[in-house]
Protein backbone atom coordinates (compact mmCIF):
# COMPACT_ATOMS: atom_id res chain seq x y z
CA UNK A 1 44.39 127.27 -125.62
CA UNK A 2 41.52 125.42 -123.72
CA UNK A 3 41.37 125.02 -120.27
CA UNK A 4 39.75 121.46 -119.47
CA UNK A 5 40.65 121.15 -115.53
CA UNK A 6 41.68 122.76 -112.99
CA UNK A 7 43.01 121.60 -109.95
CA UNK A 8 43.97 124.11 -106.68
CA UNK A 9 45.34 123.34 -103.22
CA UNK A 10 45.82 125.73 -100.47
CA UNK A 11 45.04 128.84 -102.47
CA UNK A 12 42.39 131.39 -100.92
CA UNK A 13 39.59 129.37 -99.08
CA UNK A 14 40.30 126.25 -101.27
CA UNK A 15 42.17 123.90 -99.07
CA UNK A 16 41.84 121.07 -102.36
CA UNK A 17 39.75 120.80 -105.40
CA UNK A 18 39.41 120.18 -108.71
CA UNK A 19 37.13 121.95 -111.65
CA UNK A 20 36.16 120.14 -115.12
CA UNK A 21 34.93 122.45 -117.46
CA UNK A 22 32.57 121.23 -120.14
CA UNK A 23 32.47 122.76 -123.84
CA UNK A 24 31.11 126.08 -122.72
CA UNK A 25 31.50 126.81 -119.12
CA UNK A 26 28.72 129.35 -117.44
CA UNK A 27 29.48 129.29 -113.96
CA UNK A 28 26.07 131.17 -112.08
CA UNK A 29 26.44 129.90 -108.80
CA UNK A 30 25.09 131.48 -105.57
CA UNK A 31 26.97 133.73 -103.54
CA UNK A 32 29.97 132.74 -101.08
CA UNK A 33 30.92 129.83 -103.52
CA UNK A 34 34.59 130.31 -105.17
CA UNK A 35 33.20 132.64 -108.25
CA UNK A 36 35.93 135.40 -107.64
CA UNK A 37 38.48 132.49 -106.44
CA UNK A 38 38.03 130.65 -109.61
CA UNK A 39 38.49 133.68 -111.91
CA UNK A 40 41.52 134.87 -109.61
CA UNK A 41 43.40 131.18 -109.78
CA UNK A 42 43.07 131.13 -113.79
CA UNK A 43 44.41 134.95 -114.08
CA UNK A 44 47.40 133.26 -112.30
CA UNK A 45 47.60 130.68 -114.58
CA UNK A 46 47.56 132.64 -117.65
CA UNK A 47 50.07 135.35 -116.42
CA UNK A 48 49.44 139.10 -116.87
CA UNK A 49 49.73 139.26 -120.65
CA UNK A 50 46.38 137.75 -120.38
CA UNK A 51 45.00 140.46 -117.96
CA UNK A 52 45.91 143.77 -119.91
CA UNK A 53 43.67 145.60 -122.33
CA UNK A 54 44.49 148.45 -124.09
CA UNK A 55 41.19 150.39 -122.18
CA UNK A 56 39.61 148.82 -119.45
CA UNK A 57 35.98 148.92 -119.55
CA UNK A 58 33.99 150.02 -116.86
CA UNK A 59 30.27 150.08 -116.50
CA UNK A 60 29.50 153.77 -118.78
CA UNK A 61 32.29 152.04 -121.82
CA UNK A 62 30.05 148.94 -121.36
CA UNK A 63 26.64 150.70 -122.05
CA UNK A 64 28.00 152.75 -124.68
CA UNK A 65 28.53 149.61 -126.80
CA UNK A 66 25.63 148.79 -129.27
């Protein structure tokens, strides 16, 4: 699955907007723009099967890795 657009209205501090993602998506913005709001309106989308892992990583895990 690829996401191309995404559209919201009313949801968090988005009263209406829409987002085109290009082939690779970084999104680096500044702070106080819709980073967190973005990520929480395409968890939504994809449902909670998306969100699981089977260990969540947390900053230690993360370092760990080589």
């Amino acid at each position: 699955m690829k996401i191309r657009r995404l559209e919201l209205a009313s949801f968090r501090s988005v009263a209406e907007g829409e987002i085109v993602f290009p082939g690779h998506p970084v999104n680096n913005s500044r702070n106080s723009v819709g980073k967190s709001t973005l990520c929480e309106a395409l968890g939504l989308l994809l449902g909670p099967d998306h969100l699981s892992r089977s260990k969540s990583i947390d900053e230690h895990g993360y370092l760990e890795r080589h």
